[in-house]
C-alpha atoms as a PDB file:
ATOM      1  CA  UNK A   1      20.903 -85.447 173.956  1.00  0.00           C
ATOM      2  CA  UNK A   2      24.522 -85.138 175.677  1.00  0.00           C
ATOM      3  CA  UNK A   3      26.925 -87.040 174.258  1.00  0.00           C
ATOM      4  CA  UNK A   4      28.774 -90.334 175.194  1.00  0.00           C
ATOM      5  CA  UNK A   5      31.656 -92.192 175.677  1.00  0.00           C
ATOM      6  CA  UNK A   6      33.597 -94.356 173.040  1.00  0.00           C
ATOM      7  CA  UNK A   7      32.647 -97.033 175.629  1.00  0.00           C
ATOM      8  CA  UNK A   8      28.936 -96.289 175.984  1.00  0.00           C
ATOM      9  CA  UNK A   9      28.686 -95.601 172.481  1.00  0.00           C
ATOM     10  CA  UNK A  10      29.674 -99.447 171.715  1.00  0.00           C
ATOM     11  CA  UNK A  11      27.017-100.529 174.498  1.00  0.00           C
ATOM     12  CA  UNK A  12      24.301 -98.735 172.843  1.00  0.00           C
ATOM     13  CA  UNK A  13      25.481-100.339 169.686  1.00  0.00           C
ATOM     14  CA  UNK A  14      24.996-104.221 171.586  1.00  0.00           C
ATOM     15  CA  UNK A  15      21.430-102.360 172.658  1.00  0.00           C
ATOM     16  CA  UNK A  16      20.824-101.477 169.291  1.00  0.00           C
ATOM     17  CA  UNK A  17      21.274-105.249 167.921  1.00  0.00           C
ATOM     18  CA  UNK A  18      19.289-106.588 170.521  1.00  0.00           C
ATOM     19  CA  UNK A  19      16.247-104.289 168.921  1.00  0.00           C
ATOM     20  CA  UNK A  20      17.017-105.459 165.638  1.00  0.00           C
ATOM     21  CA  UNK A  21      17.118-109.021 166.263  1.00  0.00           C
ATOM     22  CA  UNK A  22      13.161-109.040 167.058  1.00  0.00           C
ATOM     23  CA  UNK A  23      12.864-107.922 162.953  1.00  0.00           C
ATOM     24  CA  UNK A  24      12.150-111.390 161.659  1.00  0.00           C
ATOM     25  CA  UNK A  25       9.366-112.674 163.886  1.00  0.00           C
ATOM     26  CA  UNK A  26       7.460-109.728 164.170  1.00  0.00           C
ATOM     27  CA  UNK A  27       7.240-109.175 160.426  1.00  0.00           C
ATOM     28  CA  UNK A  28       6.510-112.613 159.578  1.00  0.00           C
ATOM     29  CA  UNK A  29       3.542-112.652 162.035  1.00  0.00           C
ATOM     30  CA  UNK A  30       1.811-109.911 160.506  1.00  0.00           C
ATOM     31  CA  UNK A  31      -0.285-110.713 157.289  1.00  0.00           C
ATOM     32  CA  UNK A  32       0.203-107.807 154.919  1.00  0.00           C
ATOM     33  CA  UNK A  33       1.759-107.014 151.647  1.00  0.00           C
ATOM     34  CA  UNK A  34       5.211-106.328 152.812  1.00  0.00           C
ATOM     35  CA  UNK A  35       5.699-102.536 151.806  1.00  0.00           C
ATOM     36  CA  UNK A  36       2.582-101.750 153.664  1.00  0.00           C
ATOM     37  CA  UNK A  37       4.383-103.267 156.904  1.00  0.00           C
ATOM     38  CA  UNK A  38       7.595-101.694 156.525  1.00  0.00           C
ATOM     39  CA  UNK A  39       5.788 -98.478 155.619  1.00  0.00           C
ATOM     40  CA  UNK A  40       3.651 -98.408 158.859  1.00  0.00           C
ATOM     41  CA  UNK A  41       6.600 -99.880 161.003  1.00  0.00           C
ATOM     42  CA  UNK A  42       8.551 -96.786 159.870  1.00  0.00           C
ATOM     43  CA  UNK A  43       6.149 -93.730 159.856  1.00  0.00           C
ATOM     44  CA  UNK A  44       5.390 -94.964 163.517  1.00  0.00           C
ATOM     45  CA  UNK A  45       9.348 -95.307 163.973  1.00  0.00           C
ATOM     46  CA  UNK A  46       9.900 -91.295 162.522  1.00  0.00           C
ATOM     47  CA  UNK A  47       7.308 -90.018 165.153  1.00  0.00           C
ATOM     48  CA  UNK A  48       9.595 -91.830 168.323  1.00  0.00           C
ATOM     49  CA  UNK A  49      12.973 -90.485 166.645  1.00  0.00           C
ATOM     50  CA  UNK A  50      11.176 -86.810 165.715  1.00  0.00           C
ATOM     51  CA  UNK A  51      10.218 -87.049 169.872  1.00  0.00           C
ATOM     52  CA  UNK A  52      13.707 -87.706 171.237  1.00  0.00           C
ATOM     53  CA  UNK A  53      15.387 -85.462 168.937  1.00  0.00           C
ATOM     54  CA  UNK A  54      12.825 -82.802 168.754  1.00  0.00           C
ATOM     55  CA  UNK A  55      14.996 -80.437 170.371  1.00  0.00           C
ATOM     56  CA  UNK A  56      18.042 -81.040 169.072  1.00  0.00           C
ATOM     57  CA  UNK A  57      19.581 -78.670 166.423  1.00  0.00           C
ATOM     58  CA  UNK A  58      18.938 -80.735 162.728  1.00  0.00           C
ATOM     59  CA  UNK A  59      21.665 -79.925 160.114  1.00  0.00           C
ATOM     60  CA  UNK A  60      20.935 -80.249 156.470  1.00  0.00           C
ATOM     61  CA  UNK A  61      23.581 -81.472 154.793  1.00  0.00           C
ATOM     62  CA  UNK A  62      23.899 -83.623 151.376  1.00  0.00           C
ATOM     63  CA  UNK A  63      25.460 -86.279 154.038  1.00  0.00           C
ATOM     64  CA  UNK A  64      21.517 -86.616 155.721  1.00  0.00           C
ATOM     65  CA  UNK A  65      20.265 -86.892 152.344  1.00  0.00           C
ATOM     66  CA  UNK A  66      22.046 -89.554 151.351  1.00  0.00           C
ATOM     67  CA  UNK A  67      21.664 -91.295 154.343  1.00  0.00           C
ATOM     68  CA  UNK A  68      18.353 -90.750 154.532  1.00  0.00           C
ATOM     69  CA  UNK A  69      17.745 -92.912 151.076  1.00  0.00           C
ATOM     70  CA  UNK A  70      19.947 -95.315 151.654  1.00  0.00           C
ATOM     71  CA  UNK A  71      18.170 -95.643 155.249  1.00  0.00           C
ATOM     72  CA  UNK A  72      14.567 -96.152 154.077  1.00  0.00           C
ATOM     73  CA  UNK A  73      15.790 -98.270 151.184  1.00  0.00           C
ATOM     74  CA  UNK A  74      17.349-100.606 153.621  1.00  0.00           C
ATOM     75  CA  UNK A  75      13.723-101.003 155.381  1.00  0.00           C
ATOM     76  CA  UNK A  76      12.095-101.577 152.149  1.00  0.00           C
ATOM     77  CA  UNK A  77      14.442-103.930 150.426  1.00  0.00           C
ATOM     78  CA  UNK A  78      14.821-105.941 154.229  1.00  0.00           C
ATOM     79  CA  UNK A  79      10.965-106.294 154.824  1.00  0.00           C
ATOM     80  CA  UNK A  80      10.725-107.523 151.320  1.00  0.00           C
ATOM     81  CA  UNK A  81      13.558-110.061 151.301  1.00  0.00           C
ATOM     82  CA  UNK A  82      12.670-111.884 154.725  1.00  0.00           C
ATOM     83  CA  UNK A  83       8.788-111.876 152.707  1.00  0.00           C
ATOM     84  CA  UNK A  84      10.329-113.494 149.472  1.00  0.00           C
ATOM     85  CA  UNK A  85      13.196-115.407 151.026  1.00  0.00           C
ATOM     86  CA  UNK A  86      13.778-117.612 154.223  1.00  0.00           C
ATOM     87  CA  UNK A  87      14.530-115.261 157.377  1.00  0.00           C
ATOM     88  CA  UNK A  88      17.889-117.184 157.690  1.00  0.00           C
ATOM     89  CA  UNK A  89      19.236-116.044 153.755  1.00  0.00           C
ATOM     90  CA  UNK A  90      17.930-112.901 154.496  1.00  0.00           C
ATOM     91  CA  UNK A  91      19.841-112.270 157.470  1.00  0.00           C
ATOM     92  CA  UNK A  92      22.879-113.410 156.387  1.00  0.00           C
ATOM     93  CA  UNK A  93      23.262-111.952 152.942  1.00  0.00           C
ATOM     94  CA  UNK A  94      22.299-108.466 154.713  1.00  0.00           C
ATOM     95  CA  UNK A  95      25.024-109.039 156.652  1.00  0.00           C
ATOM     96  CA  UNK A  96      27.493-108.706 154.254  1.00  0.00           C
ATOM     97  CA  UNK A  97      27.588-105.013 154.560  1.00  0.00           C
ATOM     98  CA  UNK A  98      30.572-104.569 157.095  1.00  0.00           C
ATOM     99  CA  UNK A  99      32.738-105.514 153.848  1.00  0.00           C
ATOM    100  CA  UNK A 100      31.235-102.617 151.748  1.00  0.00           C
ATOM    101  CA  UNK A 101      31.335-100.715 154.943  1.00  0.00           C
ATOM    102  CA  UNK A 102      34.964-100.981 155.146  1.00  0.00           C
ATOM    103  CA  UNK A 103      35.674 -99.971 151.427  1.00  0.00           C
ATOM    104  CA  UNK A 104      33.481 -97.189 152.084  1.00  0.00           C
ATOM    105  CA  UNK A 105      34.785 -96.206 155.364  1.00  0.00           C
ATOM    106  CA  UNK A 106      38.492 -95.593 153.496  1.00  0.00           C
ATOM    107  CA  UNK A 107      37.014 -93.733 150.724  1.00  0.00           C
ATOM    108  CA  UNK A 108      35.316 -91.152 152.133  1.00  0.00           C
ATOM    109  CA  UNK A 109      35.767 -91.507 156.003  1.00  0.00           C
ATOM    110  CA  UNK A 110      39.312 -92.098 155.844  1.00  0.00           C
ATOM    111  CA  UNK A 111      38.687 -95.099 158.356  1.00  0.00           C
ATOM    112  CA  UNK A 112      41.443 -97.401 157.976  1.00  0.00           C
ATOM    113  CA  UNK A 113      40.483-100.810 159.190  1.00  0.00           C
ATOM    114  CA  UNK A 114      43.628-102.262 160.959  1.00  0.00           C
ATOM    115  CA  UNK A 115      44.736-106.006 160.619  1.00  0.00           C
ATOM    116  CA  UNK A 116      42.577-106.980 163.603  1.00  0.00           C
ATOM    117  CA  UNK A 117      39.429-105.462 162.281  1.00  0.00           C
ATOM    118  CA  UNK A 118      39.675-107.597 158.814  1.00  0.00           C
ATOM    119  CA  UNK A 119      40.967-110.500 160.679  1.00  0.00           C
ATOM    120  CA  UNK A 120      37.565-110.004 163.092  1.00  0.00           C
ATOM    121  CA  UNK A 121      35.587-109.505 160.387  1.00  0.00           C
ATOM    122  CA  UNK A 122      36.522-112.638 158.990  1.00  0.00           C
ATOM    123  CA  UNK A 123      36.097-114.596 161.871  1.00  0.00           C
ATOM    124  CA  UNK A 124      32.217-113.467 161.958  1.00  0.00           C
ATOM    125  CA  UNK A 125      31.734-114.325 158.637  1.00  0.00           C
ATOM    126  CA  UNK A 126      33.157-117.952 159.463  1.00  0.00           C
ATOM    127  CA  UNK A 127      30.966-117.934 162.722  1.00  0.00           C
ATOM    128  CA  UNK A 128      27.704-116.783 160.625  1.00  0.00           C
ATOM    129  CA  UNK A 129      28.339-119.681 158.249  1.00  0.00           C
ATOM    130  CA  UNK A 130      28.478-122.339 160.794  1.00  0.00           C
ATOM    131  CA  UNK A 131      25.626-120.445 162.549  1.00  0.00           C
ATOM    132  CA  UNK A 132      23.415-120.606 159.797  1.00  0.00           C
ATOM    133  CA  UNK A 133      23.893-123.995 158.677  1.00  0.00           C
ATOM    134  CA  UNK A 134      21.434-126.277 159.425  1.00  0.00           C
ATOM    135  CA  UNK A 135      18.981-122.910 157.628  1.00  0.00           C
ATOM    136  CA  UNK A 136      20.895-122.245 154.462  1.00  0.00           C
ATOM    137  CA  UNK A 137      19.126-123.053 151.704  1.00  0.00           C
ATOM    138  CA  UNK A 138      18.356-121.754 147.907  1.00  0.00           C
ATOM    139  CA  UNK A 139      15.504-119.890 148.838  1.00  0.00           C
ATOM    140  CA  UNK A 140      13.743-117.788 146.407  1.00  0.00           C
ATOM    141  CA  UNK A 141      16.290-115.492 143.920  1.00  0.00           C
ATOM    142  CA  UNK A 142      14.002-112.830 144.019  1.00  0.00           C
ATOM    143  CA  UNK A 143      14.305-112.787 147.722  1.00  0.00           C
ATOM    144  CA  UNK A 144      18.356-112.847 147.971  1.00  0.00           C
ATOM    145  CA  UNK A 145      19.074-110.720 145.582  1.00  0.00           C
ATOM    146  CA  UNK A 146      16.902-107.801 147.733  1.00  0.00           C
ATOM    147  CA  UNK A 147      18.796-109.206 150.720  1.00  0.00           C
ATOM    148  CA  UNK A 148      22.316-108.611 149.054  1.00  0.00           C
ATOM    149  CA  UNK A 149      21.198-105.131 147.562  1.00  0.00           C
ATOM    150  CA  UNK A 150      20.007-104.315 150.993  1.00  0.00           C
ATOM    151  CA  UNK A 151      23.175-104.756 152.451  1.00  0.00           C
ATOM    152  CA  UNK A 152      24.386-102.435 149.848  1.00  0.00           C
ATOM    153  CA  UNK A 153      22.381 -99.918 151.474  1.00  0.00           C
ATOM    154  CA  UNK A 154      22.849-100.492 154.603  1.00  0.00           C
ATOM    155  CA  UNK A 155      26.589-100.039 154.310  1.00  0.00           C
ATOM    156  CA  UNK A 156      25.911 -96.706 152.622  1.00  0.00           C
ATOM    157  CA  UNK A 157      23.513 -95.648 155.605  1.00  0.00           C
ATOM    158  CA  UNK A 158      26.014 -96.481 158.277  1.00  0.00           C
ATOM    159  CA  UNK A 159      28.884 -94.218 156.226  1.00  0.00           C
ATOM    160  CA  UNK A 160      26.501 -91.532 155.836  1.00  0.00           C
ATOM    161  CA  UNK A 161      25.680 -91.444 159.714  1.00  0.00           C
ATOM    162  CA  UNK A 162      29.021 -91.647 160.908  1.00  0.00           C
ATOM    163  CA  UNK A 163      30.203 -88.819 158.221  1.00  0.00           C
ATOM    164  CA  UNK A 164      27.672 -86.521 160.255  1.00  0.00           C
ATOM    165  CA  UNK A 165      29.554 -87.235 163.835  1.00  0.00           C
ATOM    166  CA  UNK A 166      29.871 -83.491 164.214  1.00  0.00           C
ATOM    167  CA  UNK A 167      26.268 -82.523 163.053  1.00  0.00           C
ATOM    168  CA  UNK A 168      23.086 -84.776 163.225  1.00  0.00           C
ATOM    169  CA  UNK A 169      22.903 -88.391 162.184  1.00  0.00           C
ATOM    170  CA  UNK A 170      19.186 -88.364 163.528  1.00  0.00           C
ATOM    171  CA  UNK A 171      17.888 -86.364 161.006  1.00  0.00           C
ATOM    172  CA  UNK A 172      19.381 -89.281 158.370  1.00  0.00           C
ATOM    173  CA  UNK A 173      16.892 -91.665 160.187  1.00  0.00           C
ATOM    174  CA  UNK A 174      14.193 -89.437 160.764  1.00  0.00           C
ATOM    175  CA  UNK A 175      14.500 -88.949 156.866  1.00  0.00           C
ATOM    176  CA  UNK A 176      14.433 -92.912 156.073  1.00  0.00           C
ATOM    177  CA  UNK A 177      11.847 -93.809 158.236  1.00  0.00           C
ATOM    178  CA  UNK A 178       9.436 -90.947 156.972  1.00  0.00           C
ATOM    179  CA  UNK A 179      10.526 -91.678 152.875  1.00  0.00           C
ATOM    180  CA  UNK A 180       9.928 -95.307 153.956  1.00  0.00           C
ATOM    181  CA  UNK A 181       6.279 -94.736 155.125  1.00  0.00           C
ATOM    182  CA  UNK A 182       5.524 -92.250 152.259  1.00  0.00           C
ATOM    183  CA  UNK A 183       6.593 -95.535 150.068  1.00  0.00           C
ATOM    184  CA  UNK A 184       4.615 -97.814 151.598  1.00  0.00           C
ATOM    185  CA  UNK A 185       1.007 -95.526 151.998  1.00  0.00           C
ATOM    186  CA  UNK A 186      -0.275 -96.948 148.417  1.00  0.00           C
ATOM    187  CA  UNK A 187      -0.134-100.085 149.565  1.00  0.00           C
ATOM    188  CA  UNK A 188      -2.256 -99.637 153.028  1.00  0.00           C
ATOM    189  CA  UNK A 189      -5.642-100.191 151.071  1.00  0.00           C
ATOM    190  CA  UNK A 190      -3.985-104.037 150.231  1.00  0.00           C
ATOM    191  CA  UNK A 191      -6.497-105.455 152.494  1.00  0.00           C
ATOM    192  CA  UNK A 192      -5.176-105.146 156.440  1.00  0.00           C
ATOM    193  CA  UNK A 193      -3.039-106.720 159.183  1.00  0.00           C
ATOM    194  CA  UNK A 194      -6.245-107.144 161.493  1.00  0.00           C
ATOM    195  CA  UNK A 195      -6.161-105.968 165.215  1.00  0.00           C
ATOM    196  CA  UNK A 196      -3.359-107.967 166.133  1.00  0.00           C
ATOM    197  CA  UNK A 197      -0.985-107.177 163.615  1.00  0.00           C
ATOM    198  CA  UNK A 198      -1.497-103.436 163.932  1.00  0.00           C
ATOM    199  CA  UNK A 199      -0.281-104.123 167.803  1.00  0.00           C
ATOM    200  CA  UNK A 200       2.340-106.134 166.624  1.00  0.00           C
ATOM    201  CA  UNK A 201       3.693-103.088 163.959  1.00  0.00           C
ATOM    202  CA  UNK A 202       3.099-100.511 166.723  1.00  0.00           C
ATOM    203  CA  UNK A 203       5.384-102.740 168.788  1.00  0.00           C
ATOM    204  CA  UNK A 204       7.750-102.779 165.754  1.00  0.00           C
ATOM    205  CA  UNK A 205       7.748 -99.157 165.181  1.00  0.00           C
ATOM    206  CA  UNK A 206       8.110 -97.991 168.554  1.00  0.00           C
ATOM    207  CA  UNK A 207      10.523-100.077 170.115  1.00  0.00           C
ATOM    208  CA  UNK A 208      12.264-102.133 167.700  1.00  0.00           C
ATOM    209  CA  UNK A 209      12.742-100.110 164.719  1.00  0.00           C
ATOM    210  CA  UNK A 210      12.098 -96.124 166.985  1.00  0.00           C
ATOM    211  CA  UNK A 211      14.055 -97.072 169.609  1.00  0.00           C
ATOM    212  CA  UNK A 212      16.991 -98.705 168.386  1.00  0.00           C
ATOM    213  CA  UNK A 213      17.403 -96.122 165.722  1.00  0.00           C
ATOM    214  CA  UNK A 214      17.343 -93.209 168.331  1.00  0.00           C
ATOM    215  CA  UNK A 215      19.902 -95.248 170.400  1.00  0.00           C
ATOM    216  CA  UNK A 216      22.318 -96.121 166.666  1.00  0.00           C
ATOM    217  CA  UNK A 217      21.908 -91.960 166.141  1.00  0.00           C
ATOM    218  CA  UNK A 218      23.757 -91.394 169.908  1.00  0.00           C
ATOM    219  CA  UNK A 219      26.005 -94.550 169.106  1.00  0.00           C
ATOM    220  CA  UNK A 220      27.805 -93.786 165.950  1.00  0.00           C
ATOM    221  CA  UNK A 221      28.910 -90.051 166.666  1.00  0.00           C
ATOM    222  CA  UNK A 222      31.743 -92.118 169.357  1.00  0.00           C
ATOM    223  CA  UNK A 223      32.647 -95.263 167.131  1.00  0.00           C
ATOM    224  CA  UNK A 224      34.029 -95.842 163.224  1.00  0.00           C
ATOM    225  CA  UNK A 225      31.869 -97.307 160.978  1.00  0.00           C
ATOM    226  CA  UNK A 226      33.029-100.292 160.837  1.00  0.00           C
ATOM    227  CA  UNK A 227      33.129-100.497 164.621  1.00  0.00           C
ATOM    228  CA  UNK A 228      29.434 -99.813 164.682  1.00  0.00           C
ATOM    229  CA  UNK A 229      29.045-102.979 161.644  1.00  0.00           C
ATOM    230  CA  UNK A 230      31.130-105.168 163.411  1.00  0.00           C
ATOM    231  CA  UNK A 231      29.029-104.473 167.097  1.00  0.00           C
ATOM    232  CA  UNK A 232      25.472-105.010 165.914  1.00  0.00           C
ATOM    233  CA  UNK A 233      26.691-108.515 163.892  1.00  0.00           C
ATOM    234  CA  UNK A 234      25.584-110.213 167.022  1.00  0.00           C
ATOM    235  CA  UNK A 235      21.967-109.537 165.685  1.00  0.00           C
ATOM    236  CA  UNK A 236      21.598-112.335 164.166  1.00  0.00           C
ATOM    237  CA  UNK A 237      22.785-114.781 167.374  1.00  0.00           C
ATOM    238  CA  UNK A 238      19.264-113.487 168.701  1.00  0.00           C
ATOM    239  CA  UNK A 239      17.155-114.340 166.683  1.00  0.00           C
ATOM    240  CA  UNK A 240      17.215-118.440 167.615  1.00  0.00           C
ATOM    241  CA  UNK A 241      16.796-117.404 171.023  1.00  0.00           C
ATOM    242  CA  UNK A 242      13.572-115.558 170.693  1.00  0.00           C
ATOM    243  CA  UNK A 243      11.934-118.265 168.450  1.00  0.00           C
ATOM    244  CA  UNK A 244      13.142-120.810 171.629  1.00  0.00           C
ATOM    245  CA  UNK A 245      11.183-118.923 174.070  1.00  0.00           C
ATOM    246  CA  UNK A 246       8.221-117.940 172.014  1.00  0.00           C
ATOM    247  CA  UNK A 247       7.805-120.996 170.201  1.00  0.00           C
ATOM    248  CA  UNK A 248      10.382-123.702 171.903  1.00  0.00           C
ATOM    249  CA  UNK A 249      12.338-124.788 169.012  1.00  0.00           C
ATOM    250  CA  UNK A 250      15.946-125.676 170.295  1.00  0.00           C
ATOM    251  CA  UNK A 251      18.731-124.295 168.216  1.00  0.00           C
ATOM    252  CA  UNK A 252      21.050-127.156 166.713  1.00  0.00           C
ATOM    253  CA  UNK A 253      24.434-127.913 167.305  1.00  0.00           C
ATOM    254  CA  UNK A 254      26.124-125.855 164.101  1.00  0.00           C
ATOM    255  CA  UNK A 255      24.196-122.427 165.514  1.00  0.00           C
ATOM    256  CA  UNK A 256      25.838-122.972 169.047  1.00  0.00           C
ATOM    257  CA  UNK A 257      29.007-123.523 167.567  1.00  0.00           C
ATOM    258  CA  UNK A 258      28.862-120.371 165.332  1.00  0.00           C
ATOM    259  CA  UNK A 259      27.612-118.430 167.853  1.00  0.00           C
ATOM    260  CA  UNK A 260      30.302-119.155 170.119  1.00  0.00           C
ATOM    261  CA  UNK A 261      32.736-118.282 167.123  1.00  0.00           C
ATOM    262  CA  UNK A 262      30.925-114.899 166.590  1.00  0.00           C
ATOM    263  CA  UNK A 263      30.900-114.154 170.121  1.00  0.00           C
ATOM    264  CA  UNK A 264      34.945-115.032 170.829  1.00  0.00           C
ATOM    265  CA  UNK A 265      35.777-112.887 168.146  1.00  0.00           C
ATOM    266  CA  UNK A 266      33.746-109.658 169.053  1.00  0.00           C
ATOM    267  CA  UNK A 267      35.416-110.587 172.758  1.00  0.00           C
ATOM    268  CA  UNK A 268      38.710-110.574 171.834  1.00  0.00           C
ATOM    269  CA  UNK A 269      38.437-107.805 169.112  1.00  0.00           C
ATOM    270  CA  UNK A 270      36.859-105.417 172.212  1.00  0.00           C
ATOM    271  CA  UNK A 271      35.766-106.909 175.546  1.00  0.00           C
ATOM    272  CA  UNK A 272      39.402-107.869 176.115  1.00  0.00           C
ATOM    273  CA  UNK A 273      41.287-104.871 174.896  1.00  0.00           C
ATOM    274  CA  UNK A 274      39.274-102.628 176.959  1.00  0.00           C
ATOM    275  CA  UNK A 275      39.702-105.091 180.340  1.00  0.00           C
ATOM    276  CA  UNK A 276      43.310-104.638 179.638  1.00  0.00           C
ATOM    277  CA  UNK A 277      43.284-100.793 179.519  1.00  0.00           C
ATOM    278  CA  UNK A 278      40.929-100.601 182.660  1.00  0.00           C
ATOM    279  CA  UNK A 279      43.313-103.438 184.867  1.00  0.00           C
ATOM    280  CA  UNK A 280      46.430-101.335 183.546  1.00  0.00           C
END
C-alpha cells in the first residue's frame, strides 16, 4: 500500500464514515443473537483486511495488541448496544469518544488539540444534540451503558492506530476483527440469520466493516487522532438518509438543523483552511 497525503488521508477518513453509517440498519435487519452477528460480520471483515494487507510488512508491537482489544471490543460492545438500546442512543453515546480521544492523544501521543479543535469539537456535540432530538429517549440502561463503554474503546483503538503511524495499524484491525469472531463462534449454534441475513452480514463484513477498516488503516498514518475522531463524526448525519431511501421516512426539522451545525463546523474547522492554502 503506498502511502498518502495529509489531504487524502482526511478523504479516506469521510470514505470511511460513509461505511460506517450503514452499521445500524444492516444489523437490525438480521435476526440473530447479537454476538453471533458481530462475530460473523468481523471474521468475514479480517479475511478482506488480511487480503489488502497481505503483503505488507506486519509489526508486532504491544501498540497492535492493544489496539487490537480495544478494536474487537468496540464491535462487540456496539452490536450489542444498538440490540439493547435505540440505534439513535447508541450512536450518540459512542460518539463521545473524540473527548477521551483527546485526553488520550496528549498522554501518550503528545497530540495537543489547539483551541479550534475543542472549540470544533464542541460545536459537533451541540449539532449531534439537536440532530438527535426528536430520537433521544431513555432507552434501555443496559443498552447505554455498552454504548458509553464502547466509546471508551473506541477512543483507545483510534490512539493505538495512530501510535503505529510508522509501523502497521492494519495488523491492530486484522487483530480485532479476528478476536471479535473467535468471541462470537459459541454463539453461531443460537439458531440462524436465515438466507437473507447471511447476505446481509456478508455485505456487512465485506464492505462496511472490511472495507472501511482497510481504508481507516491507510487514513490514520497522515492525520492526529483526534483529526481522524473529529472526520468520521459525520457518521451519524447518514444514517437518516439511508432509512429515507430504503424505507421513506423524512428526517424532521431538529436533524436538518443539527446536521447543518455538524457539517459548518467540520467546514470551517478543514474544508476552509485548506481552500485558503490552495487559493494562496
Amino acid at each position: 500500500m503506498g502511502s498518502v497525503t495529509r489531504l487524502q488521508g482526511l478523504a479516506l477518513l469521510l470514505a470511511t464514515a460513509v461505511l460506517w453509517s450503514t452499521s445500524g440498519i444492516g444489523i437490525k435487519w438480521v435476526s440473530w443473537h447479537p454476538l453471533a452477528i458481530a462475530g460473523a460480520r468481523s471474521g468475514i471483515a479480517a479475511i478482506v483486511v488480511w487480503a489488502a494487507f497481505r503483503k505488507t510488512e506486519l509489526y508486532w508491537n504491544r501498540s497492535l495488541v492493544i489496539g487490537g482489544i480495544a478494536n474487537a471490543l468496540t464491535v462487540l460492545l456496539f452490536v450489542s448496544a444498538t440490540k439493547l438500546t435505540t440505534a439513535a442512543n447508541a450512536i450518540l453515546l459512542q460518539y463521545t469518544y473524540p473527548v477521551f480521544v483527546a485526553v488520550l492523544g496528549m498522554m501518550f501521543l503528545q497530540e495537543k488539540p489547539c483551541r479550534a479543535d475543542w472549540l470544533t469539537m464542541g460545536t459537533i456535540c451541540a449539532g449531534m444534540v439537536l440532530f438527535f432530538q426528536e430520537q433521544m429517549s431513555p432507552g434501555r440502561l443496559e443498552g447505554n451503558i455498552l454504548a458509553i463503554g464502547s466509546g471508551v474503546t473506541m477512543a483507545v483503538m483510534v490512539v493505538a492506530l495512530r501510535s503505529q503511524k510508522e509501523g502497521s495499524p492494519w495488523g491492530s484491525v486484522l487483530l480485532g476483527n479476528v478476536l471479535a469472531a473467535v468471541c462470537g463462534l459459541p454463539f453461531f449454534f443460537d439458531g440462524g440469520p436465515g438466507e437473507e441475513g447471511w447476505l446481509v452480514l456478508i455485505a456487512l463484513g465485506v464492505v462496511q466493516l472490511g472495507l472501511s477498516h482497510v481504508l481507516y488503516s491507510i487514513a490514520i498514518k497522515q492525520v492526529t487522532a483526534l483529526e481522524a475522531s473529529i472526520v468520521t463524526m459525520v457518521e451519524p448525519l447518514l444514517n437518516p438518509i439511508w432509512v429515507f431511501l430504503l424505507l421513506g421516512e423524512q428526517p424532521g426539522i431538529w436533524a436538518l438543523w443539527g446536521g447543518g451545525v455538524i457539517l459548518t463546523a467540520m467546514a470551517v474547522r478543514y474544508v476552509l483552511p485548506e481552500l485558503r492554502r490552495r487559493i494562496g
